[in-house]
C-alpha atoms as a PDB file:
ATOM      1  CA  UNK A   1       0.000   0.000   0.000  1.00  0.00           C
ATOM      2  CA  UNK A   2       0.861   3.510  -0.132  1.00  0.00           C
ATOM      3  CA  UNK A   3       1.590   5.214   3.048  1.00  0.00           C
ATOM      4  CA  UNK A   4       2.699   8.435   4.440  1.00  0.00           C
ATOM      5  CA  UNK A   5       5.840   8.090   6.936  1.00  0.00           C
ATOM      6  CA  UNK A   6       8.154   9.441   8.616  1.00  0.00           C
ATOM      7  CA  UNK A   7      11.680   8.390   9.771  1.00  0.00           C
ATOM      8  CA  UNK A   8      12.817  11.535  12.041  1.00  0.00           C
ATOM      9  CA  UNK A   9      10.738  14.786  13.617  1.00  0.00           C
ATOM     10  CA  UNK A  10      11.376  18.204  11.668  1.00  0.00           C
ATOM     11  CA  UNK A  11       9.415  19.877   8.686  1.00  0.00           C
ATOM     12  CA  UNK A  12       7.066  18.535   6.100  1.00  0.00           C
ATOM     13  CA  UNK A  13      10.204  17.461   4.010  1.00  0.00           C
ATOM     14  CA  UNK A  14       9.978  14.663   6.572  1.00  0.00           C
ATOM     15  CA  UNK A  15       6.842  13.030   5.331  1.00  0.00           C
ATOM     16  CA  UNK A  16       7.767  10.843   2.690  1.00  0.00           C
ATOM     17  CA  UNK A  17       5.594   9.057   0.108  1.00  0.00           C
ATOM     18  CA  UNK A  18       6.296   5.705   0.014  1.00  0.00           C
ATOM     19  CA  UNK A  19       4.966   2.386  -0.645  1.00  0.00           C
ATOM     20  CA  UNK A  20       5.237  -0.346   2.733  1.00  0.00           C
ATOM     21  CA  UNK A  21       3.468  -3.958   3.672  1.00  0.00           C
ATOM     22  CA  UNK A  22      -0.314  -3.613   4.329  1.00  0.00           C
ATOM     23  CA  UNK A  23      -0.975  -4.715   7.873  1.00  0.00           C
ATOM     24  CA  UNK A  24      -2.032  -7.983   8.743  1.00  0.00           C
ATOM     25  CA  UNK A  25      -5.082  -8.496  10.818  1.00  0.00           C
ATOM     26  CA  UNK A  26      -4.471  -9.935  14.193  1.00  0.00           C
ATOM     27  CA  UNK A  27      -6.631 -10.706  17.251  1.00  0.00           C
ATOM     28  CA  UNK A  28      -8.918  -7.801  18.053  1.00  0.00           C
ATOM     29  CA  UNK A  29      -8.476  -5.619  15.421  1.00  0.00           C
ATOM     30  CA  UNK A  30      -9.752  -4.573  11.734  1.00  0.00           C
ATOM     31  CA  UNK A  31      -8.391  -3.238   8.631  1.00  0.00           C
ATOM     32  CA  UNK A  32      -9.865  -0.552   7.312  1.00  0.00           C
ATOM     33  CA  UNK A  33      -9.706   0.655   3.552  1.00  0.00           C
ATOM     34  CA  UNK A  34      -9.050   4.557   4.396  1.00  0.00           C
ATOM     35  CA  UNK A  35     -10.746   6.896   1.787  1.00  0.00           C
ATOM     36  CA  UNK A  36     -10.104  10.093   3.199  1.00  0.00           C
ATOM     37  CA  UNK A  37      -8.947  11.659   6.546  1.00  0.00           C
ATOM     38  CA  UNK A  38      -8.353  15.164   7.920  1.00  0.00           C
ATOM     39  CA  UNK A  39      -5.120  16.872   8.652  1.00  0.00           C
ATOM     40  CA  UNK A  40      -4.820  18.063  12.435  1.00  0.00           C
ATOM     41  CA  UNK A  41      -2.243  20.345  14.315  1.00  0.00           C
ATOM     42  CA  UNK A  42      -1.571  17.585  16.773  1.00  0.00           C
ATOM     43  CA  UNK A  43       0.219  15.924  14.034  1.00  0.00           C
ATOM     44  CA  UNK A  44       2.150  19.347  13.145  1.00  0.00           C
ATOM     45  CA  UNK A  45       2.971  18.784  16.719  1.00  0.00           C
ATOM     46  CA  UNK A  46       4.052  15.339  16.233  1.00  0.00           C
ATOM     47  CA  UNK A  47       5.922  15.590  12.917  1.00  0.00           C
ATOM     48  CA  UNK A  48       8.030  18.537  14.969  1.00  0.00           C
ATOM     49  CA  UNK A  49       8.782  15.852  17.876  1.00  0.00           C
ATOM     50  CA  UNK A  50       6.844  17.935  20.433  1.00  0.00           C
ATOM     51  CA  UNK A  51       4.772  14.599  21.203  1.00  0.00           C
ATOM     52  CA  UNK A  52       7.609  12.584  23.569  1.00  0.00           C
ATOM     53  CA  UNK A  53       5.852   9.558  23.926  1.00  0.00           C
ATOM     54  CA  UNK A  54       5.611   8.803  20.226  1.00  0.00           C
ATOM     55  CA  UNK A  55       8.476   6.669  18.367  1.00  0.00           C
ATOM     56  CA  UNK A  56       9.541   7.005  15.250  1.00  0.00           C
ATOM     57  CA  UNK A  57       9.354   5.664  12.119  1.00  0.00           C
ATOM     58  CA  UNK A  58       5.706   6.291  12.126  1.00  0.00           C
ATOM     59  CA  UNK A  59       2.624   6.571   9.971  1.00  0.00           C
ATOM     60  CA  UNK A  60       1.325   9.504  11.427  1.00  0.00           C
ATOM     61  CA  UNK A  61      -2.540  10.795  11.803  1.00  0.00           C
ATOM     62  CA  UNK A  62      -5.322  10.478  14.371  1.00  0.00           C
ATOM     63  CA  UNK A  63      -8.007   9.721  12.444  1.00  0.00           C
ATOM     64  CA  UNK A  64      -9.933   8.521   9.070  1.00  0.00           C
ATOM     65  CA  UNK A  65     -12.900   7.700   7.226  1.00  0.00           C
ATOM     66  CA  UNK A  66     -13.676   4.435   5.146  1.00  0.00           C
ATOM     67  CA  UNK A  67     -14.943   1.037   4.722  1.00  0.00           C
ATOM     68  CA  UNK A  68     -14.480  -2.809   6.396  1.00  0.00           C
ATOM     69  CA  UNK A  69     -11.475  -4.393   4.549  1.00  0.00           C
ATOM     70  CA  UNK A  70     -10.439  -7.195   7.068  1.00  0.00           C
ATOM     71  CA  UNK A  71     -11.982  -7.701  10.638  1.00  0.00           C
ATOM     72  CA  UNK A  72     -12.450  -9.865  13.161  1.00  0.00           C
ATOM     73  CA  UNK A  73     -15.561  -8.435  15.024  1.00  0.00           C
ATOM     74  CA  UNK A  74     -17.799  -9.525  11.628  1.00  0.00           C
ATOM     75  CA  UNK A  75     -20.782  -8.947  13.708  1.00  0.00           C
ATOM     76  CA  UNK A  76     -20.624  -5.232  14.439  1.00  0.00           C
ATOM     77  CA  UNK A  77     -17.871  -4.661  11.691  1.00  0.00           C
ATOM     78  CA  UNK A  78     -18.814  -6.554   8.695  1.00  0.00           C
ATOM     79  CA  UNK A  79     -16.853  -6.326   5.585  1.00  0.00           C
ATOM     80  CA  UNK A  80     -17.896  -3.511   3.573  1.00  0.00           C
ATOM     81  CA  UNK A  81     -19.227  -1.362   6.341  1.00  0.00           C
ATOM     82  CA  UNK A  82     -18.619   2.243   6.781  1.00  0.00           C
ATOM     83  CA  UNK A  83     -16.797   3.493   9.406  1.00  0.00           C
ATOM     84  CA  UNK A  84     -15.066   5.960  11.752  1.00  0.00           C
ATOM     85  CA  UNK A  85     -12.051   5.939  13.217  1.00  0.00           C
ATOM     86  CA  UNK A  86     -10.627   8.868  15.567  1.00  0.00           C
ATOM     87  CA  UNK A  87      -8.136   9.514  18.323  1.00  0.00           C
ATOM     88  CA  UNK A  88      -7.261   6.726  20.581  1.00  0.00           C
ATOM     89  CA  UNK A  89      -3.509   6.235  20.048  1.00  0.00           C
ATOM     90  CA  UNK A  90      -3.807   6.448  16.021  1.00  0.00           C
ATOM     91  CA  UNK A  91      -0.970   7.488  14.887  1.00  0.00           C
ATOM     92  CA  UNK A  92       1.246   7.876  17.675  1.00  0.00           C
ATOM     93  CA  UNK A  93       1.293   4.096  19.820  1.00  0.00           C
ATOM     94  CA  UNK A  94       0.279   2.629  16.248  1.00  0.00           C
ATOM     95  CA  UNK A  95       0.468   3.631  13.058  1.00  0.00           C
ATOM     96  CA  UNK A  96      -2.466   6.554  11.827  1.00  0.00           C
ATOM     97  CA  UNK A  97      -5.311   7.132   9.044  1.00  0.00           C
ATOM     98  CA  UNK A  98      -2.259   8.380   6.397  1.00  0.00           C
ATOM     99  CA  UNK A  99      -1.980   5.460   4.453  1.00  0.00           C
ATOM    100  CA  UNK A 100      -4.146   3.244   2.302  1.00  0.00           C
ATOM    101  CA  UNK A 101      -4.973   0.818   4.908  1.00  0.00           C
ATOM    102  CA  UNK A 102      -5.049   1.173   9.038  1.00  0.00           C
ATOM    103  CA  UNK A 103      -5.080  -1.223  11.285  1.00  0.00           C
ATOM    104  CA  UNK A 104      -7.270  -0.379  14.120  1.00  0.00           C
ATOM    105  CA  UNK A 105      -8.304  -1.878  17.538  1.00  0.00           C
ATOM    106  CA  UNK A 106     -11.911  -3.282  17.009  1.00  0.00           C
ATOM    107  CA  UNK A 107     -13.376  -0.832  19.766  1.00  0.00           C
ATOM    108  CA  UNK A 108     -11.473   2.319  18.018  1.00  0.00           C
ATOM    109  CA  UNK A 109     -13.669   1.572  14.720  1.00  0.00           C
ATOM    110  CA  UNK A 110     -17.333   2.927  14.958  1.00  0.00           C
ATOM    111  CA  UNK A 111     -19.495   1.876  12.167  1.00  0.00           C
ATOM    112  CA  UNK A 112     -21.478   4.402  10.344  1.00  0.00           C
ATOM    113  CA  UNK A 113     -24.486   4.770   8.490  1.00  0.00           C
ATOM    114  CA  UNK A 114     -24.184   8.085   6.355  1.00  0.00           C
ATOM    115  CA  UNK A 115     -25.171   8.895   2.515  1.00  0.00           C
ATOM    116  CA  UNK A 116     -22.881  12.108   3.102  1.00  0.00           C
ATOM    117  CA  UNK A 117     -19.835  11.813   0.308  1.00  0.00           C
ATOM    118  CA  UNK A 118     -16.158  10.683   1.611  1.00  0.00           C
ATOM    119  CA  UNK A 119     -14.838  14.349   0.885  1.00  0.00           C
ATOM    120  CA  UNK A 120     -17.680  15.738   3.448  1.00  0.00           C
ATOM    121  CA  UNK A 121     -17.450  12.583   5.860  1.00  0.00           C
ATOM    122  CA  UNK A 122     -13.302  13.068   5.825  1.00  0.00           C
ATOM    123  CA  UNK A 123     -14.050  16.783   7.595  1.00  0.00           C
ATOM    124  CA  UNK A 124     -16.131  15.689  10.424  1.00  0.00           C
ATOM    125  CA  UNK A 125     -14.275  12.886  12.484  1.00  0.00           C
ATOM    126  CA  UNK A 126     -11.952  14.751  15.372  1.00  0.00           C
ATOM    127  CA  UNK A 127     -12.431  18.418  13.635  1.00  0.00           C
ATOM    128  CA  UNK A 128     -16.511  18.576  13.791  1.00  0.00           C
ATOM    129  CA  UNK A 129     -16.715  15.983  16.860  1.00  0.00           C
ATOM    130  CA  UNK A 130     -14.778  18.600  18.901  1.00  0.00           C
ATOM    131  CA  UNK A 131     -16.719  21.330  18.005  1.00  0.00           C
ATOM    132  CA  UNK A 132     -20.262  19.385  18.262  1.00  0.00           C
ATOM    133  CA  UNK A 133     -19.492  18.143  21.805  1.00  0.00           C
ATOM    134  CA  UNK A 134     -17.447  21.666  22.433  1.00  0.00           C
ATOM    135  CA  UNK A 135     -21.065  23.359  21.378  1.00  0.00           C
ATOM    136  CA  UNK A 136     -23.575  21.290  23.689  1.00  0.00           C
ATOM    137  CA  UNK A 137     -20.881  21.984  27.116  1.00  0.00           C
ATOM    138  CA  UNK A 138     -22.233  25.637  26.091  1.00  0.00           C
ATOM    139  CA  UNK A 139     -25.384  25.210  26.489  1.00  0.00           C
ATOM    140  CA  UNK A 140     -26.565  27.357  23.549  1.00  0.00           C
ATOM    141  CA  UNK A 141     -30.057  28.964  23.925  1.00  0.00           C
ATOM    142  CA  UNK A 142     -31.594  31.668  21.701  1.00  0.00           C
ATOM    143  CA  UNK A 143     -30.454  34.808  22.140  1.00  0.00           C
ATOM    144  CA  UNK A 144     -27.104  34.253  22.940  1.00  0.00           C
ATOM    145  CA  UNK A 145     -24.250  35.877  21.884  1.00  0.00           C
ATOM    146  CA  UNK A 146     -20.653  33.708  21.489  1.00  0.00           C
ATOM    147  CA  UNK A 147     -16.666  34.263  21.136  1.00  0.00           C
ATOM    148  CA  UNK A 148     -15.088  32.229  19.080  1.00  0.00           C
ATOM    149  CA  UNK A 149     -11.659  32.529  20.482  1.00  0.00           C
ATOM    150  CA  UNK A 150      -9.184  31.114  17.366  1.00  0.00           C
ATOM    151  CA  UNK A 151     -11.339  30.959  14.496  1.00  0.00           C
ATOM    152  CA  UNK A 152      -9.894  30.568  11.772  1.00  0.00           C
ATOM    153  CA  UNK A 153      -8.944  27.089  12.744  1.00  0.00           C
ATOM    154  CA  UNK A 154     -10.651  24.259  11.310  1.00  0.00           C
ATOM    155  CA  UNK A 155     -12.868  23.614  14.271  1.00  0.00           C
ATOM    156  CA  UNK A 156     -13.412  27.096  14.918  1.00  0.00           C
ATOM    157  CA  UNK A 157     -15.293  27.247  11.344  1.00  0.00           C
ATOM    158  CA  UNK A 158     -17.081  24.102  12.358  1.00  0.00           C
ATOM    159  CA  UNK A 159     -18.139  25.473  15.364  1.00  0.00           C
ATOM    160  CA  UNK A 160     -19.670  28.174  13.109  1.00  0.00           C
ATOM    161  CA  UNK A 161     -21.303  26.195  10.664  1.00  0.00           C
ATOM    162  CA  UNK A 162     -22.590  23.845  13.939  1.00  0.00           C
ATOM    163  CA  UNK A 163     -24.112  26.792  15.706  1.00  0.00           C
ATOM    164  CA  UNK A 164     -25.747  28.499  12.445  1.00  0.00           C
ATOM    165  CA  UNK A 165     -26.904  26.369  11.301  1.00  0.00           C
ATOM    166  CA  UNK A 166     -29.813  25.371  14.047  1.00  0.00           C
ATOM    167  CA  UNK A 167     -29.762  29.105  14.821  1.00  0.00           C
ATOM    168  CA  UNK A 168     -29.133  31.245  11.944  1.00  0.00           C
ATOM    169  CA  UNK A 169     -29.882  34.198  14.078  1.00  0.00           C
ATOM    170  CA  UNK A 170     -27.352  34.124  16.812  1.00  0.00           C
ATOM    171  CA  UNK A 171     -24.503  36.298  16.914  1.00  0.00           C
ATOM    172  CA  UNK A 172     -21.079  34.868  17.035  1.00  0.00           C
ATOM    173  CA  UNK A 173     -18.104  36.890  16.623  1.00  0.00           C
ATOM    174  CA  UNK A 174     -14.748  35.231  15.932  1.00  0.00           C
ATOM    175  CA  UNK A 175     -10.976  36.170  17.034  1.00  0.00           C
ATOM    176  CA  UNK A 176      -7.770  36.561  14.427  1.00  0.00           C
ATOM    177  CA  UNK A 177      -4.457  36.987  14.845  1.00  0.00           C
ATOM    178  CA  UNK A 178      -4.212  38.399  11.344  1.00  0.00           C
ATOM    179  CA  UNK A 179      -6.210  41.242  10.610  1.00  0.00           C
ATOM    180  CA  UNK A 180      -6.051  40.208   7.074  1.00  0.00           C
ATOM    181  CA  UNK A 181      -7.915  37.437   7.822  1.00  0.00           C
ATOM    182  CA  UNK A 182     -11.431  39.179   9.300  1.00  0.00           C
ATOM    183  CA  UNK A 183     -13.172  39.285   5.973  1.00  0.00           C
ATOM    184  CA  UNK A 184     -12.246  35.804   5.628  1.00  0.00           C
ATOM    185  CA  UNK A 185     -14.065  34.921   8.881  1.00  0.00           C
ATOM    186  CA  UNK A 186     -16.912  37.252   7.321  1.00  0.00           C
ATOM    187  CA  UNK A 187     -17.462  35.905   4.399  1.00  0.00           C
ATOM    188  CA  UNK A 188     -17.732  32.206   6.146  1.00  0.00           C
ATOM    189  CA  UNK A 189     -20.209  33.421   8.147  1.00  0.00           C
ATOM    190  CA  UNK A 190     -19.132  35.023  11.435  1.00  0.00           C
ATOM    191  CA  UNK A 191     -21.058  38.142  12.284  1.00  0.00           C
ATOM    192  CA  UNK A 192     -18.184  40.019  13.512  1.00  0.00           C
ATOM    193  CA  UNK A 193     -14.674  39.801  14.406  1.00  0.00           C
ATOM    194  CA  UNK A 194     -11.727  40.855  16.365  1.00  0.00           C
ATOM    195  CA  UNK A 195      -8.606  41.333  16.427  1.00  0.00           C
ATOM    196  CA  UNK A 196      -6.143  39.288  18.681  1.00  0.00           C
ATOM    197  CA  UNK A 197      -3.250  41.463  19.227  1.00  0.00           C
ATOM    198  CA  UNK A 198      -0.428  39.348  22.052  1.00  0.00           C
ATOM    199  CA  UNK A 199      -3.322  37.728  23.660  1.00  0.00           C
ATOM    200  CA  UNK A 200      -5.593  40.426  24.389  1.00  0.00           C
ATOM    201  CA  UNK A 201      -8.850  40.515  22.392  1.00  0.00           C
ATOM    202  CA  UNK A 202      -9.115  44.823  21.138  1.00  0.00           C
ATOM    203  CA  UNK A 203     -12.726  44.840  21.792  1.00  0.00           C
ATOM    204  CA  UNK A 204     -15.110  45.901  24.464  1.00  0.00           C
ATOM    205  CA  UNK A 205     -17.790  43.377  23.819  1.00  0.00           C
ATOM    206  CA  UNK A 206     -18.830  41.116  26.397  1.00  0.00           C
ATOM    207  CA  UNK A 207     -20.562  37.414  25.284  1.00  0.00           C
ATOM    208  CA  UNK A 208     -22.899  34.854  26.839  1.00  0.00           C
ATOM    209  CA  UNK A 209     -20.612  32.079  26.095  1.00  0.00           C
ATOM    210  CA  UNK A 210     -17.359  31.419  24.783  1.00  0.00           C
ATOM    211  CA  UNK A 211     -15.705  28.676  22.899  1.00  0.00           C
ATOM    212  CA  UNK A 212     -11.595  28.960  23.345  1.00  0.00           C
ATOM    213  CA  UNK A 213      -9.193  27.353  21.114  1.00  0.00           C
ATOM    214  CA  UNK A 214      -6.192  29.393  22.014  1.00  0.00           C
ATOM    215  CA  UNK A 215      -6.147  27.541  24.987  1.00  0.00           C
ATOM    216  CA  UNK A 216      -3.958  28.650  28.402  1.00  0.00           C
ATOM    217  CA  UNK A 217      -2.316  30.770  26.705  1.00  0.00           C
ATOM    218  CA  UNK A 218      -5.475  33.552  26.528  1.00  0.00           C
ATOM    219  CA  UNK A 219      -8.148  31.599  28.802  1.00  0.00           C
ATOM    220  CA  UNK A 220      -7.706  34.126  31.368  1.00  0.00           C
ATOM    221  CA  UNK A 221      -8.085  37.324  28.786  1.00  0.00           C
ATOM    222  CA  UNK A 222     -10.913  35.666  27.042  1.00  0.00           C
ATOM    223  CA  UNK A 223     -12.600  35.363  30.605  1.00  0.00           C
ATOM    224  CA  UNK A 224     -12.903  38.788  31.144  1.00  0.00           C
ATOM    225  CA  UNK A 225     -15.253  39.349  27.881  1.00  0.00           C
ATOM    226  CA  UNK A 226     -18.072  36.853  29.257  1.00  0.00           C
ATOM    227  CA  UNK A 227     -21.107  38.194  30.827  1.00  0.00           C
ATOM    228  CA  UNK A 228     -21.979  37.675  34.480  1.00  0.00           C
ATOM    229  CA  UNK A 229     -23.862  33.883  34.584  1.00  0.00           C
ATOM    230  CA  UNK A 230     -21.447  33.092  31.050  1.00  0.00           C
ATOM    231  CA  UNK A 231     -19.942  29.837  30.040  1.00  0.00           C
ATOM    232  CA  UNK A 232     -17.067  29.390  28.739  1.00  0.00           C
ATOM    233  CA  UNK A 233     -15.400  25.665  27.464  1.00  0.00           C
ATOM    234  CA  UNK A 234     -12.087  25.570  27.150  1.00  0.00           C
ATOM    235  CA  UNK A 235     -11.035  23.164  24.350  1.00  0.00           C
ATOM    236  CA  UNK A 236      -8.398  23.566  22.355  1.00  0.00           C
ATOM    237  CA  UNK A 237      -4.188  24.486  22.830  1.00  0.00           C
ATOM    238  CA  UNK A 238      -3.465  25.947  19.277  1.00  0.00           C
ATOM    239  CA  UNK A 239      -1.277  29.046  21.526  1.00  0.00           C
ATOM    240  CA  UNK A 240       1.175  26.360  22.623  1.00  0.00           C
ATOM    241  CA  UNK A 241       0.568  26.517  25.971  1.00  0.00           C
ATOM    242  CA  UNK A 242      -0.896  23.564  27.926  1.00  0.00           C
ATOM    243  CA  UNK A 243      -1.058  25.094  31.673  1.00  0.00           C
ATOM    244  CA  UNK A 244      -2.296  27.948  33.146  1.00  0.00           C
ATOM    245  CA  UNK A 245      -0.065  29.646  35.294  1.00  0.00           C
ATOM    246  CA  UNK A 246      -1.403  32.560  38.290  1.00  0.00           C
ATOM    247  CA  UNK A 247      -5.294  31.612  37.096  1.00  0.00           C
ATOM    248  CA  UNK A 248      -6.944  32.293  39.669  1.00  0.00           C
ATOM    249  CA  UNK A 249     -10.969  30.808  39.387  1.00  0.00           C
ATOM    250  CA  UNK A 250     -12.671  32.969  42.194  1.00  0.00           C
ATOM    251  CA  UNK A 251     -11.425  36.499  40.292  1.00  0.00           C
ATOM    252  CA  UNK A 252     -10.991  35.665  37.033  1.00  0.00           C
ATOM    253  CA  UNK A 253     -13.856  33.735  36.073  1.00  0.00           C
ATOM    254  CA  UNK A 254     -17.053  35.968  35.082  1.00  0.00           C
ATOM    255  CA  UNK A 255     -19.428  36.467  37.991  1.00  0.00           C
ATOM    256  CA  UNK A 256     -21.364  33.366  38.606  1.00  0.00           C
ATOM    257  CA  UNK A 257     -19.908  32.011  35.446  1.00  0.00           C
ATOM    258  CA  UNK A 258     -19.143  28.589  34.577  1.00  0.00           C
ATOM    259  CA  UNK A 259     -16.146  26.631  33.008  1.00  0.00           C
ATOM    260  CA  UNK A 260     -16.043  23.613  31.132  1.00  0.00           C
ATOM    261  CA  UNK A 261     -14.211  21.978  28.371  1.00  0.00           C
ATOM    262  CA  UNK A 262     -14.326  19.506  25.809  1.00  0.00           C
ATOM    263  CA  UNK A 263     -11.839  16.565  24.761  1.00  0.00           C
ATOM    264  CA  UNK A 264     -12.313  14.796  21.853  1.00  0.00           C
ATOM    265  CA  UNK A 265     -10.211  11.682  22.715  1.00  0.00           C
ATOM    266  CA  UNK A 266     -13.740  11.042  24.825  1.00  0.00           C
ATOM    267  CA  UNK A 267     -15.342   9.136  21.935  1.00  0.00           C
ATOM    268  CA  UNK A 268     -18.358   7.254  21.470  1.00  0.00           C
ATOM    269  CA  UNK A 269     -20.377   5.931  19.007  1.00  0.00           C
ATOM    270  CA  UNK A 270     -23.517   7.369  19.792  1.00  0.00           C
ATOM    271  CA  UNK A 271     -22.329  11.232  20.090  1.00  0.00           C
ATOM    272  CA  UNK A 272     -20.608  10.274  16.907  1.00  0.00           C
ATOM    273  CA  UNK A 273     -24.199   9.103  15.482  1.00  0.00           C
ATOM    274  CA  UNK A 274     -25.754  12.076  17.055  1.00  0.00           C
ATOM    275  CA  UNK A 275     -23.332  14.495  15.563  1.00  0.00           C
ATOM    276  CA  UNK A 276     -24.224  13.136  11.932  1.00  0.00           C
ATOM    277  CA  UNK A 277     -27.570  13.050  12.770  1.00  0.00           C
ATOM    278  CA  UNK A 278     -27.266  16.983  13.410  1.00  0.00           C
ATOM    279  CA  UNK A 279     -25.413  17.563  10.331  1.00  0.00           C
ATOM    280  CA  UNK A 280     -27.880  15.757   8.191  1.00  0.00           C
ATOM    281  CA  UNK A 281     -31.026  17.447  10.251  1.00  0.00           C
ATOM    282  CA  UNK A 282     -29.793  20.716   9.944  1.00  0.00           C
ATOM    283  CA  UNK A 283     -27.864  20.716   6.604  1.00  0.00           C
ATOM    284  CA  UNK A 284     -25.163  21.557   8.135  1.00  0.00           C
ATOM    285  CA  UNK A 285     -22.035  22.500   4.919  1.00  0.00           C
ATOM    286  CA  UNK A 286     -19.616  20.703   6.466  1.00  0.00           C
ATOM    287  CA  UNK A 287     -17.553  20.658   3.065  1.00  0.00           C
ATOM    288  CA  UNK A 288     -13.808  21.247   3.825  1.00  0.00           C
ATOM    289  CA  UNK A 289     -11.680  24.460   2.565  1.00  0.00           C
ATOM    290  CA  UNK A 290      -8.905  22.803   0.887  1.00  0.00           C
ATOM    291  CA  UNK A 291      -8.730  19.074  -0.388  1.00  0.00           C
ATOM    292  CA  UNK A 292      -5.207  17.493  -0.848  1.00  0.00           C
ATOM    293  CA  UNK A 293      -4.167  13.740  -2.556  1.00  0.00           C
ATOM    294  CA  UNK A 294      -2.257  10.950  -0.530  1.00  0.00           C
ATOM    295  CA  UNK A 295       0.891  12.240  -1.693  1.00  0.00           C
ATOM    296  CA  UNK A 296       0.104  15.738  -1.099  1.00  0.00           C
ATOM    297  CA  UNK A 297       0.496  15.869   2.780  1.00  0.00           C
ATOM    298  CA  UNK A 298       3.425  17.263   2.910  1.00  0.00           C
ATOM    299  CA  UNK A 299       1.862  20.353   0.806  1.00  0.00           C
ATOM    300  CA  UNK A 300      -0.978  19.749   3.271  1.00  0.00           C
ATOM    301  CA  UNK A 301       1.036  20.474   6.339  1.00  0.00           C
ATOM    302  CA  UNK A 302       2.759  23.225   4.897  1.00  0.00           C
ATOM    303  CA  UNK A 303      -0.833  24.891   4.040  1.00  0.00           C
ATOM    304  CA  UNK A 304      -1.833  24.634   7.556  1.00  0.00           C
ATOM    305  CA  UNK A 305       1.642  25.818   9.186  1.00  0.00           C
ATOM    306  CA  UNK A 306       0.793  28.972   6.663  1.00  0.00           C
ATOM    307  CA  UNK A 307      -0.431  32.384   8.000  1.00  0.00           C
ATOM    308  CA  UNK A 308      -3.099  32.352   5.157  1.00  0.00           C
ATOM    309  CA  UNK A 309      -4.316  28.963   6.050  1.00  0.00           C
ATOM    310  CA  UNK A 310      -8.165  28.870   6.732  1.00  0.00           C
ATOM    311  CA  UNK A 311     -10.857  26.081   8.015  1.00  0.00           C
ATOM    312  CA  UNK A 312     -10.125  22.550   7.452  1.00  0.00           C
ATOM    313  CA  UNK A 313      -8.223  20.435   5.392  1.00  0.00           C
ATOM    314  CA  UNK A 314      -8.276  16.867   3.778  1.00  0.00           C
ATOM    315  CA  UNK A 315      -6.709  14.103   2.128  1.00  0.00           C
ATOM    316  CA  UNK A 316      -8.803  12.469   0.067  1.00  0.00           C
ATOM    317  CA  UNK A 317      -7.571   8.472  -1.353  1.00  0.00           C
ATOM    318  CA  UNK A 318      -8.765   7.779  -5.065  1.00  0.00           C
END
């Protein structure tokens, strides 16, 4: 089969195209014929050697979409059947979704029943999941206003597209970096946006709820634009910082607010069958913003390491 891997950590130069064994099927697991899969900035993270615990050579990603080649749970997993994979230890304990085949733990493989088409199914796994479960720890109602804090990020335009569209109505404003990119995050949908300039957010509007992707590194500054009785869910680390350090919960927290977070290695099948339940209910367009080949990735990573980089990305198989 063809496979993505890669030998050493460093740039995308290290992902190399190459053809290796398919994986036998042994006790307890299934091979699954990957059609597509998204690209994720844990694996930037990984191909850099910022994840310790994984050895190389690997065949790196966390997650794919695609049908029942081998298995040995026939019952729930028959040959044929459509599936999910995500998270788990894909691509870091055992090798990941960027290849032709994966071999997957029978319990990591969630069967599907979807007419959605494999460049639409490829976007949702980990990017939509997070946002989906990330969207009902907010406890949207009505009226609400919401911060997107890091929007431009693939799950911060699926957050967007989640939220709109069940309420087409509600105002959510998202946060950039880039100035540049605000009539980006405009013309995908966002009401509003603002600037993020060294971690503070150069607005004075306050929000019902708020959905942070920065992570640590501006939880505290997005804290103090959420209303009094606010929620905000803390959910992803795309600022590089994974603890908070002099957060202080009593005083920095909005009065009588609440915190809570998401983490999408907490799978299950039915929120998965629930989340593309809500896609199909509410036509969600879940359609990715850039679509790469097998042999692309390395182009793939380089898009998303890019300052003009928006939304999600995929690799589709032929």
């Amino acid at each position: 089969m063809k496979a993505i891997v890669i030998e050493e950590p460093g740039g995308p130069e290290k992902l190399l195209y190459r053809e290796v064994p398919t994986p036998q099927v042994k006790p307890g697991w299934t091979l699954v014929h990957v059609r597509g899969f998204g690209i994720n900035h844990s694996e930037v993270f990984t191909r850099q050697g910022l994840s310790p615990s994984v050895q190389f050579p690997r065949i790196l990603g966390i997650e794919c979409v695609g049908v029942v080649a081998q298995t040995t749970d026939p019952e729930r997993l028959p040959v044929g059947q459509k599936c999910v994979s995500l998270m788990g230890e894909m691509g870091r304990a055992f090798d990941g979704g960027y290849a032709e085949y994966c071999l997957l733990p029978n319990d990591q493989v969630y069967p599907v029943h979807t007419e959605l088409p494999w460049v639409v199914l490829a976007a949702l796994p980990e990017t939509y999941f997070t946002a989906f479960g990330s969207m009902e720890n907010l406890r949207l109602e009505d009226g609400c206003s919401v911060l997107v804090r890091g929007a431009t990020s693939g799950v911060g335009v699926a957050f967007l597209r989640l939220v709109k569209a069940r309420f087409p109505r509600m105002r959510v404003v998202g946060s950039t970096r880039t100035a540049g990119k605000g009539q980006m995050l405009l013309d995908s949908g966002f009401d509003a946006f603002a600037v993020d300039e060294g971690g503070e957010l150069q607005t004075e509007e306050s929000f019902d709820r708020a959905f942070e992707l920065i992570g640590p590194a501006t939880l505290k500054d997005t804290c103090r634009h959420v209303c009094e009785g606010g929620i905000v869910c803390s959910t992803g680390q795309l600022g590089g910082k994974w603890y908070m350090d002099g957060f202080d919960p009593i005083f920095d927290l909005p009065a009588n607010g609440y915190l809570t977070s998401f983490y999408s290695n907490n799978v299950d099948g039915n929120r998965l069958d629930e989340m593309l339940s809500y896609v199909a209910r509410y036509h969600v367009d879940a359609a990715p913003e850039r679509v790469f080949s097998l042999d692309q990735v390395p182009d793939a990573h380089r898009y998303l390491a890019d300052a003009k980089s928006f939304g999600k990305v995929v690799v589709l198989n032929d």
